[in-house]
C-alpha atoms as a PDB file:
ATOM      1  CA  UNK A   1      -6.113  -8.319  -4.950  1.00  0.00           C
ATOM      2  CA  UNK A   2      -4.899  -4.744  -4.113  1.00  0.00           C
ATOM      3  CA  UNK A   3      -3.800  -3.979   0.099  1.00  0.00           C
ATOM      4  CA  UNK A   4      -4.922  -0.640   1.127  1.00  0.00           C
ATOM      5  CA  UNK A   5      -3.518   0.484   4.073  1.00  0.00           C
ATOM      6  CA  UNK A   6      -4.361   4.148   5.541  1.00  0.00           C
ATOM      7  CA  UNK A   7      -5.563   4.771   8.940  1.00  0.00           C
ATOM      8  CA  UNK A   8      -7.801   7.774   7.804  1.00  0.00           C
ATOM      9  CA  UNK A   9     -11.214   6.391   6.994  1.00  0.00           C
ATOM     10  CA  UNK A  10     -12.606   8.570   4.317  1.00  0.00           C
ATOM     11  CA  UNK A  11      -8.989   8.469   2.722  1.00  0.00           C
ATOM     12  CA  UNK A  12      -8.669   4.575   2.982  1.00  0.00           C
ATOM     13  CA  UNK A  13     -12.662   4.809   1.353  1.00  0.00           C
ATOM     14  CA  UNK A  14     -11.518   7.053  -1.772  1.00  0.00           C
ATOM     15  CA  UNK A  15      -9.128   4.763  -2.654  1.00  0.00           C
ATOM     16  CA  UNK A  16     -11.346   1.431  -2.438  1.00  0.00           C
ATOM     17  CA  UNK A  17     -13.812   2.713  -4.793  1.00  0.00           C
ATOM     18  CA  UNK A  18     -10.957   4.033  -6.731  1.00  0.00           C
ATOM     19  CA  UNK A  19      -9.212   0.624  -7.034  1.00  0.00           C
ATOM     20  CA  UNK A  20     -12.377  -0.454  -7.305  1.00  0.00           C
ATOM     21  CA  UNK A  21     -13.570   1.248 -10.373  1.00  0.00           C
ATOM     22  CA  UNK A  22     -10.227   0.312 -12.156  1.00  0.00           C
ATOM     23  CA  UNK A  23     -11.132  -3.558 -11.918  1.00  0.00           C
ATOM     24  CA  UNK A  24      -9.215  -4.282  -8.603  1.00  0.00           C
ATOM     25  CA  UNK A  25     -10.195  -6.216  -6.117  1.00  0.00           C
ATOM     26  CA  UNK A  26      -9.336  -4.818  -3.053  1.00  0.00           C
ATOM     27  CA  UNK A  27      -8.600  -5.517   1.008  1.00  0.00           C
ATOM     28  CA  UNK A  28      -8.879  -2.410   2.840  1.00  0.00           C
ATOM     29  CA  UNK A  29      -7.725  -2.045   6.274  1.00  0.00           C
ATOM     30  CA  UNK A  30      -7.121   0.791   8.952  1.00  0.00           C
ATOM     31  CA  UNK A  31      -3.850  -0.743  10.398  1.00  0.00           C
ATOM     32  CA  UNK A  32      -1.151  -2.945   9.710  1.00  0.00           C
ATOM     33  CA  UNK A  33      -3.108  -6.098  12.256  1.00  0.00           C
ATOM     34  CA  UNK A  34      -6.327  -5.325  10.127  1.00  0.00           C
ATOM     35  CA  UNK A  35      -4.389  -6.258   7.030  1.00  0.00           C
ATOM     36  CA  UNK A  36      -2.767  -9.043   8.383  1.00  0.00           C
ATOM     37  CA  UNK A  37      -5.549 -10.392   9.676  1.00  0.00           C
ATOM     38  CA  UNK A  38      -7.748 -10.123   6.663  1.00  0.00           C
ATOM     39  CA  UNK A  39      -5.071 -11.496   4.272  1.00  0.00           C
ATOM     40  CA  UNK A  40      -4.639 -14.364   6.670  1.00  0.00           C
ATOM     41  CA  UNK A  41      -8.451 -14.784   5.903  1.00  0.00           C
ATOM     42  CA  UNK A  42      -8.590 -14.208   2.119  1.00  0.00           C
ATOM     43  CA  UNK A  43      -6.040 -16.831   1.920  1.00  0.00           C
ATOM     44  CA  UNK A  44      -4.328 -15.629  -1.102  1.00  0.00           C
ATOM     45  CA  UNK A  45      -1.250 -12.954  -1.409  1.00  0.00           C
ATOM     46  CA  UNK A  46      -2.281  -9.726  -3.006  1.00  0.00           C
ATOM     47  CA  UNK A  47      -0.437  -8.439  -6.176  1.00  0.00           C
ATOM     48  CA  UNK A  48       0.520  -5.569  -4.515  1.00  0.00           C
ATOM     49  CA  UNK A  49       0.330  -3.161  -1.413  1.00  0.00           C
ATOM     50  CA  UNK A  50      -0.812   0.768  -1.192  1.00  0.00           C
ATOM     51  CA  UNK A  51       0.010   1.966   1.980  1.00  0.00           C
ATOM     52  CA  UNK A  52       0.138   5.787   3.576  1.00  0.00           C
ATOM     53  CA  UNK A  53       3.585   6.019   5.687  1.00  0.00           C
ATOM     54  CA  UNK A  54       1.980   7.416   8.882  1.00  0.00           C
ATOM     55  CA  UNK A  55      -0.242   4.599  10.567  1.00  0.00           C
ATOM     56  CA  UNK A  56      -2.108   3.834  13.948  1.00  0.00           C
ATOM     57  CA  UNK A  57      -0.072   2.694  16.703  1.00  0.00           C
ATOM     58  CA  UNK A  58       2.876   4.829  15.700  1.00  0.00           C
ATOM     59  CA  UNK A  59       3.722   1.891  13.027  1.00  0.00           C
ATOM     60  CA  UNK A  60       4.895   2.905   9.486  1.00  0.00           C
ATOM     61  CA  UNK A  61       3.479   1.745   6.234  1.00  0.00           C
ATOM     62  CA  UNK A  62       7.101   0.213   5.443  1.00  0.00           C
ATOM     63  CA  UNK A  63       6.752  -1.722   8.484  1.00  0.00           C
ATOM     64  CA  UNK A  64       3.583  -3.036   7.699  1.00  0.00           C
ATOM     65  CA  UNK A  65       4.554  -3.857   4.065  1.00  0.00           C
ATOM     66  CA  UNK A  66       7.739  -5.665   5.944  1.00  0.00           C
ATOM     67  CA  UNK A  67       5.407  -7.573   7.561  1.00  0.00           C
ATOM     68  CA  UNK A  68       3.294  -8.725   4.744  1.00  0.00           C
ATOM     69  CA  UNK A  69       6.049  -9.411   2.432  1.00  0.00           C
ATOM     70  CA  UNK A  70       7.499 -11.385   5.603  1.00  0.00           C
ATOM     71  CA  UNK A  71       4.380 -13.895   6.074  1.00  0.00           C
ATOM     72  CA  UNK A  72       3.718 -14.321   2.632  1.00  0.00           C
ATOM     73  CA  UNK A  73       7.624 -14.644   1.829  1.00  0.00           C
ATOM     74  CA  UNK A  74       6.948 -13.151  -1.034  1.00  0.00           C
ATOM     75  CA  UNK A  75       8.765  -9.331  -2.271  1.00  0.00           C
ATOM     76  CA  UNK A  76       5.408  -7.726  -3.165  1.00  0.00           C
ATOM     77  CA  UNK A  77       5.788  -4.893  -5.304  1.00  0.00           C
ATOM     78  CA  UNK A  78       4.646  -1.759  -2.805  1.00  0.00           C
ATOM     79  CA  UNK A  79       3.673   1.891  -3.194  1.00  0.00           C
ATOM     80  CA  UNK A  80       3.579   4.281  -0.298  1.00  0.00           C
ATOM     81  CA  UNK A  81       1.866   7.527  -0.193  1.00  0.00           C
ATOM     82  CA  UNK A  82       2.647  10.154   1.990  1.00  0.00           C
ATOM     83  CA  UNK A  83       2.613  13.828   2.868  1.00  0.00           C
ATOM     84  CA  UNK A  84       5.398  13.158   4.727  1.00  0.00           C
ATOM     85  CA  UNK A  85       8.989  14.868   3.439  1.00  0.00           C
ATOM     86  CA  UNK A  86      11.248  13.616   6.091  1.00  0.00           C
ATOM     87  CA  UNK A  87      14.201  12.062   4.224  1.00  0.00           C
ATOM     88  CA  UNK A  88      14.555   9.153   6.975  1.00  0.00           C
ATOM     89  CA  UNK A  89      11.321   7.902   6.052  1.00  0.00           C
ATOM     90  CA  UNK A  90      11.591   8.025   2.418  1.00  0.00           C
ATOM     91  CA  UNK A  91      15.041   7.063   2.654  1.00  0.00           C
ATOM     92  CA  UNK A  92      13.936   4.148   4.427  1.00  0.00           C
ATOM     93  CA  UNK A  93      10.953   3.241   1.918  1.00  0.00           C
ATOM     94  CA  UNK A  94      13.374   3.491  -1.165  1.00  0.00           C
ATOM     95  CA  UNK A  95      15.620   0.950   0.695  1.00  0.00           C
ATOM     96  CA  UNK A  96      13.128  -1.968   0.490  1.00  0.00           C
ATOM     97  CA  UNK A  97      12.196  -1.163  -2.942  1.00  0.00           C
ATOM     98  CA  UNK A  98       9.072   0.456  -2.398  1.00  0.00           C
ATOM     99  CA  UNK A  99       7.832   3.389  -4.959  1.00  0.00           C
ATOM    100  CA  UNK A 100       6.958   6.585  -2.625  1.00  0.00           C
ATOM    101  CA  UNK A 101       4.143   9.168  -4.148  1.00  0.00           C
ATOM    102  CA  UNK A 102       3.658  12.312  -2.511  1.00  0.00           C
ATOM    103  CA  UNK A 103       0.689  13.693  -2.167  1.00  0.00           C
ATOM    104  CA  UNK A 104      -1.697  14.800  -3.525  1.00  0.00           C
ATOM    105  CA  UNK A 105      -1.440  12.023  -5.903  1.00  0.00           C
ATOM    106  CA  UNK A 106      -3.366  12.593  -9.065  1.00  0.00           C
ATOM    107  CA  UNK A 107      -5.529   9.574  -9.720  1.00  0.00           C
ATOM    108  CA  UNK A 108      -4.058   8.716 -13.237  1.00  0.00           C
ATOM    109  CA  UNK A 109      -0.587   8.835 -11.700  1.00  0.00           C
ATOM    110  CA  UNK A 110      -1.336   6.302  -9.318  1.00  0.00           C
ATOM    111  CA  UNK A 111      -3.470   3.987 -11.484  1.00  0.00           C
ATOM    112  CA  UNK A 112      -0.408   3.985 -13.882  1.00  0.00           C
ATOM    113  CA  UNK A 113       2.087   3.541 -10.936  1.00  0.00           C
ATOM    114  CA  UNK A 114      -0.168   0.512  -9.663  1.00  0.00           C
ATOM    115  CA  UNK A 115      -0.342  -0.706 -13.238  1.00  0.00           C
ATOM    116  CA  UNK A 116       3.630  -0.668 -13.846  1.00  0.00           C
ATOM    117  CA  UNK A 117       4.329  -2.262 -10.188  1.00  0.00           C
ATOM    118  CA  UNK A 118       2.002  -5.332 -11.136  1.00  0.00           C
ATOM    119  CA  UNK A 119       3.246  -5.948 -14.120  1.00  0.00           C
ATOM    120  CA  UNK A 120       6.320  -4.112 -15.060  1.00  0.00           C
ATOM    121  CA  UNK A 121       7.203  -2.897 -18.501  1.00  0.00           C
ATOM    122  CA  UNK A 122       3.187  -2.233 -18.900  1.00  0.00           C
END
């Protein structure tokens, strides 16, 4: 199972059938509490997290990805996507080991990021 994170419905929508198409299950939510609420209900920790940076509530997608990696306890491999070119941000991303696309991101690029991130040396 594949977290999408993005506060922009038609963009968080692309990328479900998108994921979807390449055989991943995914868990789509608007907001970091919509994600933590629905992977408290799927009851399993997803094999990774896709996450734009900007988010509702002026929370990050590096926070949110904190989070999740927090409850689960587990160091889930993470991609962030973002228009966004302030160094803090990205600075801060890259810190907690999380891969940062910018956009646009060309679909094969981010299949094959997703791919490497779940299983690396794929």
């Amino acid at each position: 199972m594949i977290i999408i994170i993005d506060d922009e419905t038609t963009v968080l929508s692309a990328l479900n059938v998108l994921l979807d198409a390449w055989g991943y299950r995914v868990l789509a939510a608007e907001s970091e509490r919509e994600a933590v609420d629905k992977l408290s209900a799927a009851g399993e920790p997803p094999q990774a997290i896709v996450a734009d940076y900007r988010l509702r509530e002026g929370k990050t997608g590096v926070e949110a990805i904190r989070r999740i990696r927090a409850i689960t306890g587990i160091e889930i491999p993470s991609i962030i996507i973002t228009g966004d070119t302030s160094t803090d941000g990205l600075r801060e991303a890259r810190a907690c080991g999380v891969t940062v696309l910018q956009k646009p991101v060309p679909p094969p690029h981010l299949q094959a990021v997703l791919a490497r991130a779940i299983q690396p040396g794929a």
